[in-house]
Protein backbone atom coordinates (compact mmCIF):
# COMPACT_ATOMS: atom_id res chain seq x y z
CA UNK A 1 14.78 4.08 -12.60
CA UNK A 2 11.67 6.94 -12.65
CA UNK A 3 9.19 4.33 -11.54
CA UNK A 4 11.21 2.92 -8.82
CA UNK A 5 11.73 6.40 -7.51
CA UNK A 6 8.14 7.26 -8.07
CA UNK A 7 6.50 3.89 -6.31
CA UNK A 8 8.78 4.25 -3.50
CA UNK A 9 8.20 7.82 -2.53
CA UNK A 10 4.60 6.33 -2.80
CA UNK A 11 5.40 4.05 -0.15
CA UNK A 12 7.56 6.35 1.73
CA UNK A 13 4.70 8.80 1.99
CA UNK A 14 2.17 6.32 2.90
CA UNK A 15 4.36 5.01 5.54
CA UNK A 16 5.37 9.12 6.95
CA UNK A 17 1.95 9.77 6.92
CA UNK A 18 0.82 6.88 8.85
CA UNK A 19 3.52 7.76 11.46
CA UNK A 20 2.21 11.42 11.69
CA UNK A 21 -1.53 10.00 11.81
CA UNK A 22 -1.06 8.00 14.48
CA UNK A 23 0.99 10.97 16.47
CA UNK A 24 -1.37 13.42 16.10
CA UNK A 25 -4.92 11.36 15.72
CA UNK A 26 -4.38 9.06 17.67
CA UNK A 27 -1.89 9.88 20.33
CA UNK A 28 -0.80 6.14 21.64
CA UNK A 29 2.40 5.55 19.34
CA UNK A 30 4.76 8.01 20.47
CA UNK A 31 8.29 6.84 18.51
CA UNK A 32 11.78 7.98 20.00
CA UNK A 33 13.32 11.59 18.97
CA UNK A 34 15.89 9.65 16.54
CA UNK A 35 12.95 8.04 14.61
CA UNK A 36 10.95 11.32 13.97
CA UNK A 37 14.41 13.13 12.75
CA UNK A 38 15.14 9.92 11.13
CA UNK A 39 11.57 10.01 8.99
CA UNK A 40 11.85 13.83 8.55
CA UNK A 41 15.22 13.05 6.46
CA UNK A 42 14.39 9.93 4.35
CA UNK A 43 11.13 12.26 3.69
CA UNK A 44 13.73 15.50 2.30
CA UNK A 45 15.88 12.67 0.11
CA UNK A 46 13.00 11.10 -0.68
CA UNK A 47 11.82 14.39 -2.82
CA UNK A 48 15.30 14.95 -4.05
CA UNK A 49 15.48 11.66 -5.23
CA UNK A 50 12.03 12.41 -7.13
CA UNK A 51 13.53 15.60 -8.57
CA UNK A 52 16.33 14.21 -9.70
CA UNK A 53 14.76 11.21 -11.79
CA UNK A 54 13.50 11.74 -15.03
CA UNK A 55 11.45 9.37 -17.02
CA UNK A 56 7.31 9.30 -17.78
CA UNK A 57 4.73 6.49 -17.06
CA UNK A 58 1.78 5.08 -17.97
CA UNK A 59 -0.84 3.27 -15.27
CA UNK A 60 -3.40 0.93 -16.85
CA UNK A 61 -6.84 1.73 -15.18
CA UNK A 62 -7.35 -1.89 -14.32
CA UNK A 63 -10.03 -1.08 -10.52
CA UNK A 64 -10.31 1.71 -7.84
CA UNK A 65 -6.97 0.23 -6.14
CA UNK A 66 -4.73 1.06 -9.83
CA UNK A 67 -7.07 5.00 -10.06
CA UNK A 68 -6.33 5.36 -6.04
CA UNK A 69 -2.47 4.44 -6.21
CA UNK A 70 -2.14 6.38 -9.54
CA UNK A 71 -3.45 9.45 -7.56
CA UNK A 72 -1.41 8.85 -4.47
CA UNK A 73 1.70 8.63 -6.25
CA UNK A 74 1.34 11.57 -8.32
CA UNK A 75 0.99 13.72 -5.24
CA UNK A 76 3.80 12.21 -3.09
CA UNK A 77 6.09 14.12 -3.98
CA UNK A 78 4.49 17.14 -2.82
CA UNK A 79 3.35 15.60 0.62
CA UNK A 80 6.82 14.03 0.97
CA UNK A 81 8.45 17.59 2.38
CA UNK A 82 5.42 18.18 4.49
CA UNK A 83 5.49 15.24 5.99
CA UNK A 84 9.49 15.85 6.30
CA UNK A 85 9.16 18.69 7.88
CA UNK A 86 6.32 17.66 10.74
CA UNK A 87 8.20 15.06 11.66
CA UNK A 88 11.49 17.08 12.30
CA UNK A 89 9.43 19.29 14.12
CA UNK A 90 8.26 16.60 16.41
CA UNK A 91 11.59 14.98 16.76
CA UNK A 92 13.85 17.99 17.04
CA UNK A 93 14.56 21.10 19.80
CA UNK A 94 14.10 24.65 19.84
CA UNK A 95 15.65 26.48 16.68
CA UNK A 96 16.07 22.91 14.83
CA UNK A 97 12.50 22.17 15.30
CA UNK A 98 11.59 25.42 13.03
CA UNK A 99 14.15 24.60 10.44
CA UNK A 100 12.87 21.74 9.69
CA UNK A 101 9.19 23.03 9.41
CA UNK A 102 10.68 26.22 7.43
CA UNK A 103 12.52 23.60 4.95
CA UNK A 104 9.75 21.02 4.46
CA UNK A 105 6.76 24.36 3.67
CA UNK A 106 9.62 25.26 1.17
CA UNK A 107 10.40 22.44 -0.33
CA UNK A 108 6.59 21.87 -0.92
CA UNK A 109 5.97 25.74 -2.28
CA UNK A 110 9.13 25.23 -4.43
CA UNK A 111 7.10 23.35 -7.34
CA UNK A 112 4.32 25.78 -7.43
CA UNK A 113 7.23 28.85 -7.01
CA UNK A 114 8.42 27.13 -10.54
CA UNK A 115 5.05 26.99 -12.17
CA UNK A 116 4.81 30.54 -11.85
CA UNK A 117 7.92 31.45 -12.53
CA UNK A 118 7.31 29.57 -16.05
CA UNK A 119 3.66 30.89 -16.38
CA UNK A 120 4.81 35.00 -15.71
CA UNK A 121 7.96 34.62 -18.46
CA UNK A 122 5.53 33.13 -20.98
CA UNK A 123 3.92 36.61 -21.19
């Protein structure tokens, strides 16, 4: 189940940050409200999915495309809120549009919030 949930927040992340490239970059795909809000929530599950799985893997070192997607998916789930929380921003109004930047920045800072958290009770 871990590497299912691991290859598709891969995906997912690849796919979000395309979206949000071609938004911002690019300017000349602009997708409807729904899809942005849409994006911003399969982005949020998309982490709690990852959070929720347990399991290890191992990635045989077999080119550059095997090192390159072993890197990618390692930091996906950390770029999965981000990317969650742009595109809310984008595709939501007013006080909605900064609750979804103020959860995605959260969600991202939570991991690191833990590391320390372990790190100052170790002495």
């Amino acid at each position: 189940m871990f590497i299912w949930v691991e290859r598709a927040d891969g995906v997912l992340a690849g796919v979000l940050a395309l979206v949000l490239l071609t938004r911002f970059i690019g300017r000349w795909l602009i997708l409807p409200r729904r899809l942005y809000l849409g994006g911003a929530v399969m982005g949020f599950c998309g982490w709690v999915a990852f959070v929720l799985s347990r399991g290890s893997t191992t990635y045989g070192r077999a080119g550059i495309v095997s090192v390159v997607w072993e890197q990618w998916v390692s930091a996906a789930p950390f770029i999965l809120p981000l990317e969650g929380g742009l595109l809310g921003w984008l595709g939501a109004r007013s006080f909605w549009r900064w609750c979804f930047l103020s959860a995605g920045v959260a969600m991202a800072l939570l991991p690191w919030l833990a590391v320390a958290i372990v790190y100052l009770r170790q002495g």
